[in-house]
Structure formats: C-alpha cells, structure tokens
C-alpha atoms as a PDB file:
ATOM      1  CA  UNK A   1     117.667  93.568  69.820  1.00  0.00           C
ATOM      2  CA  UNK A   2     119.220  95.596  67.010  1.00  0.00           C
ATOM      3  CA  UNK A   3     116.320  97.185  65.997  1.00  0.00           C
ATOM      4  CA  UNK A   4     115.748 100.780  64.107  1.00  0.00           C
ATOM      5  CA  UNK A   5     114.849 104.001  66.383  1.00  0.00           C
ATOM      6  CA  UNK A   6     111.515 103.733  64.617  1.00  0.00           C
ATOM      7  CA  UNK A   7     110.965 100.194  65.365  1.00  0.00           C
ATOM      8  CA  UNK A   8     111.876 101.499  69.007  1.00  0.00           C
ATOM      9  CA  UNK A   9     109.371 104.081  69.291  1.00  0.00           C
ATOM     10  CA  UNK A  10     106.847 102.357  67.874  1.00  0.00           C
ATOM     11  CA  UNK A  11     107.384  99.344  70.575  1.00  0.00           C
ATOM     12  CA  UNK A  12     107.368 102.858  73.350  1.00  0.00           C
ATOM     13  CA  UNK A  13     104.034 103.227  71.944  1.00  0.00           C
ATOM     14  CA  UNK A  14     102.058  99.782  71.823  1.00  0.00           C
ATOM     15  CA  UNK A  15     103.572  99.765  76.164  1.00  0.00           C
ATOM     16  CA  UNK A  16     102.045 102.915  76.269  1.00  0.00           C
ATOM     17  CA  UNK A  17      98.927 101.881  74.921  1.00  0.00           C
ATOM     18  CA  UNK A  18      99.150  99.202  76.945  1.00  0.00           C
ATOM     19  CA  UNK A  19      99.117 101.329  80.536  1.00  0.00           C
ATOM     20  CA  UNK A  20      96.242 103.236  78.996  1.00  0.00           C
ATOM     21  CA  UNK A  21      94.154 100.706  78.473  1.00  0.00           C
ATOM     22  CA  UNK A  22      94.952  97.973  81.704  1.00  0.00           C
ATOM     23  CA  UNK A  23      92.555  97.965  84.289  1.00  0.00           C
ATOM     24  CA  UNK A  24      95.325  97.451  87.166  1.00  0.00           C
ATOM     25  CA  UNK A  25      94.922  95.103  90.000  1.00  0.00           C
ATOM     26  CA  UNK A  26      94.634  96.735  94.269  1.00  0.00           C
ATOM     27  CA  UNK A  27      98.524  96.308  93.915  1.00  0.00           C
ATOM     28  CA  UNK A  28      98.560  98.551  90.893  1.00  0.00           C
ATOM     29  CA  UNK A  29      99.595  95.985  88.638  1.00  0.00           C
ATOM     30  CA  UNK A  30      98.339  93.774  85.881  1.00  0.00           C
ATOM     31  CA  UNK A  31     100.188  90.703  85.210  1.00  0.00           C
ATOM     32  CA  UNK A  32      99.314  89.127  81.182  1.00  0.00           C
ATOM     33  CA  UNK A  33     100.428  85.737  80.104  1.00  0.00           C
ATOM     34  CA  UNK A  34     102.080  86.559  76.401  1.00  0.00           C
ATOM     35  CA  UNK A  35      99.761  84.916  74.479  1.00  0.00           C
ATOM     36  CA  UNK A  36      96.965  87.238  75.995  1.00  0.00           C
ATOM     37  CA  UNK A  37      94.756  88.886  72.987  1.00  0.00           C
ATOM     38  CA  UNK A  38      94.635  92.189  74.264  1.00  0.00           C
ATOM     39  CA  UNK A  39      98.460  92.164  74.042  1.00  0.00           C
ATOM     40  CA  UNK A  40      99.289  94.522  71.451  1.00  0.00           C
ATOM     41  CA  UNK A  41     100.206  93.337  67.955  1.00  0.00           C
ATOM     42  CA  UNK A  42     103.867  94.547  68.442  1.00  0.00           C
ATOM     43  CA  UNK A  43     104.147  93.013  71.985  1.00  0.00           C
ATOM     44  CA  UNK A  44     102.770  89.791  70.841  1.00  0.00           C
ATOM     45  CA  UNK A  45     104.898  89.073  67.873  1.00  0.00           C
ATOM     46  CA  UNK A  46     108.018  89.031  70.259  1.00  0.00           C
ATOM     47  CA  UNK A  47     106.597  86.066  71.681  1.00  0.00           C
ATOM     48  CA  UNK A  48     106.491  87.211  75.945  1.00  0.00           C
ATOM     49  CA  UNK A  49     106.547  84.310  78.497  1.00  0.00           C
ATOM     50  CA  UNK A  50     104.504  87.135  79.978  1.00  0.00           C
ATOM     51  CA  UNK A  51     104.492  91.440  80.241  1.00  0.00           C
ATOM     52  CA  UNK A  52     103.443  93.193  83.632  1.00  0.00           C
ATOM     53  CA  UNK A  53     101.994  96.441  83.188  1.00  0.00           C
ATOM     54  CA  UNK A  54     101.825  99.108  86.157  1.00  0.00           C
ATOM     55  CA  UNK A  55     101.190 102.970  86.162  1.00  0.00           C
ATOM     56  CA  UNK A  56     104.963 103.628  85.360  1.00  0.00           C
ATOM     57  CA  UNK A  57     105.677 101.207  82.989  1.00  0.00           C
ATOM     58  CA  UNK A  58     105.688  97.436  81.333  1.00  0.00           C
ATOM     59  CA  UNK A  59     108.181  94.677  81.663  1.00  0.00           C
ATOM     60  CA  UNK A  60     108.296  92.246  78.955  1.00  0.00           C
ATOM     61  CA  UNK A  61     109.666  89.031  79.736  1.00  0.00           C
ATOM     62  CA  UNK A  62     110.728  86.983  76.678  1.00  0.00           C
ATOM     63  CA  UNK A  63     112.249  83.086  77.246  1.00  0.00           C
ATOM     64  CA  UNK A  64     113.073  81.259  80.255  1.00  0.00           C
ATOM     65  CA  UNK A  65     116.363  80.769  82.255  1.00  0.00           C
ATOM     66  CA  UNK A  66     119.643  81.628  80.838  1.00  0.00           C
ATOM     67  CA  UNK A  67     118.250  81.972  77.520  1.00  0.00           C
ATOM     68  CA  UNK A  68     115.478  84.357  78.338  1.00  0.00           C
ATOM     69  CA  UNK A  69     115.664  88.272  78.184  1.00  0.00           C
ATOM     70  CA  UNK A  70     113.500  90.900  79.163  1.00  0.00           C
ATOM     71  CA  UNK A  71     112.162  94.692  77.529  1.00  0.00           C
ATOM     72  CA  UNK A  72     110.967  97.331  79.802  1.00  0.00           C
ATOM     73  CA  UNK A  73     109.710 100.601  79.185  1.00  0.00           C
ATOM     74  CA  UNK A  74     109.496 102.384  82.151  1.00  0.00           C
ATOM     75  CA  UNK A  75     109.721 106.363  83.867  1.00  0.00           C
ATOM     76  CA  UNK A  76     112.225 106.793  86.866  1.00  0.00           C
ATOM     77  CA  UNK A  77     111.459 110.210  87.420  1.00  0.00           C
ATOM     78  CA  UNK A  78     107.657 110.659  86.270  1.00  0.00           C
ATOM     79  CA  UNK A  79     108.230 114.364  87.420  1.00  0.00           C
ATOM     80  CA  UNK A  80     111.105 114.872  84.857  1.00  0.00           C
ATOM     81  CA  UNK A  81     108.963 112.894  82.098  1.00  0.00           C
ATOM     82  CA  UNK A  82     111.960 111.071  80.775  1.00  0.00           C
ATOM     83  CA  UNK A  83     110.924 107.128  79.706  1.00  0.00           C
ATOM     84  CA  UNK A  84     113.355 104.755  78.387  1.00  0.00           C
ATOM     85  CA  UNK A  85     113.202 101.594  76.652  1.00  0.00           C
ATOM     86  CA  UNK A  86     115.918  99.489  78.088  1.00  0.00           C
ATOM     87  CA  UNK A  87     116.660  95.425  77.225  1.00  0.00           C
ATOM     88  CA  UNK A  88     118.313  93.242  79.664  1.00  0.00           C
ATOM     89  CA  UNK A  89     119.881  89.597  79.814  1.00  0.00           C
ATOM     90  CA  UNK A  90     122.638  88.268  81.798  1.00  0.00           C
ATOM     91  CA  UNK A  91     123.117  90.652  83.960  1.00  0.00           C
ATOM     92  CA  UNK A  92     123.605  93.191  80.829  1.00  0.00           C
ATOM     93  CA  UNK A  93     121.458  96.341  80.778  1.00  0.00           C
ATOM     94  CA  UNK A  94     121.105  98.950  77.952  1.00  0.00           C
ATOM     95  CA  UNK A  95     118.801 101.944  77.181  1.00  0.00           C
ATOM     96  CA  UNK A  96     117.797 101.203  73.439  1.00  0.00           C
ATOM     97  CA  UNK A  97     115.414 104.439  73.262  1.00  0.00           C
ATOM     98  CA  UNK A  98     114.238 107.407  75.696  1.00  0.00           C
ATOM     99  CA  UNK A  99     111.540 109.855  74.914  1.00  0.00           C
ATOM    100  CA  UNK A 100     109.950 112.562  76.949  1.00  0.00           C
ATOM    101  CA  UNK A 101     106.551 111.433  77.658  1.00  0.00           C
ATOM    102  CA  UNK A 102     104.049 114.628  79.199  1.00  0.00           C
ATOM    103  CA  UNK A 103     101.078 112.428  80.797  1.00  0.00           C
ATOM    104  CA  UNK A 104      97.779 113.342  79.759  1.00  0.00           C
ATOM    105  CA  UNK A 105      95.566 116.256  81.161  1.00  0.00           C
ATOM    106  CA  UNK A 106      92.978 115.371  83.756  1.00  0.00           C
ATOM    107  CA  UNK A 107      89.531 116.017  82.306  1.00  0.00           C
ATOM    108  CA  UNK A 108      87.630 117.933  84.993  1.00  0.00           C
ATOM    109  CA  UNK A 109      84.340 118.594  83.925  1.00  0.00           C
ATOM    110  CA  UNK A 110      82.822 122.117  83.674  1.00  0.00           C
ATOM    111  CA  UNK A 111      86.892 123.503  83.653  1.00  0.00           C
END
C-alpha cells in the first residue's frame, strides 16, 4: 500500500472501532459486504469486496481473483497484546504496522 505510519495507525484504529462496535454472529464473527454504511469512513474508501470482523481482528478483502488483495489487522498472541497490520496478495505477506493494544477494563459494577 505505501502508505505513511500515520495513515497506518489511523486504519489500526477505524478496525478497532470496528470490533467494538460489531454485534458478532454464534460463530463469533460478523461478515459486512464493503459497501455496508456502518463500515468506517477509512475502511470504506478502500473500496472492500467485503471485511470480516471477529473478537481478534478484521480482514479486509479488496478485488477479486489475481487482482484482489487483502488488509488484516489482527492479535496472535492477545496475552502479549501485540496487533499488526499486515497486507497480502499473491502469496506475499508483510507487516505494514504493529502496536501494543491493552484491551479495555471490564466494568464490574459496585468495584
């Protein structure tokens, strides 16, 4: 993609808003067509065939067949906190950003 660290993180940011704010399926997934509205601005304007969201991360498929690519943003090792940002196509993988990412506090009332 050849994009700017800051462009990067603020792609991290709109998939993490996007895990917050799925309602995910029994399967813990949610599967979006990329023209879906609730799609994040940043998402949407890189055109997805379509993004799946689960509780560890988003895959953002972009194209179709030999032509099409694909963004995920994803945690290996949730323990560690470590997420990356990695693009793919052809068989060609490469981390484009990592951050760690502490997952919010539970809010247990009267604690």
């Amino acid at each position: 993609m050849g994009r700017s660290q800051v462009y990067y993180a603020q792609l991290a940011g709109a998939c993490n808003s996007l895990i917050a704010q799925s309602r995910m399926g029994a399967n813990g997934e949610l599967r979006l067509p990329g023209t879906n509205e609730t799609l994040p601005p940043l998402i949407r304007d890189l055109h997805p065939a379509n993004v799946l969201v689960k509780t560890n991360g988003v895959l953002i498929r972009i194209g179709e067949g030999r032509g099409g690519y694909g963004i995920t943003w994803y945690s290996e090792d949730t323990a560690a906190g470590l997420w990356q940002l990695e693009t793919f196509a052809e068989g060609t993988r490469r981390v484009v950003f990592s951050s760690p990412i502490r997952p919010p506090k539970l809010y247990v009332p009267g604690k």
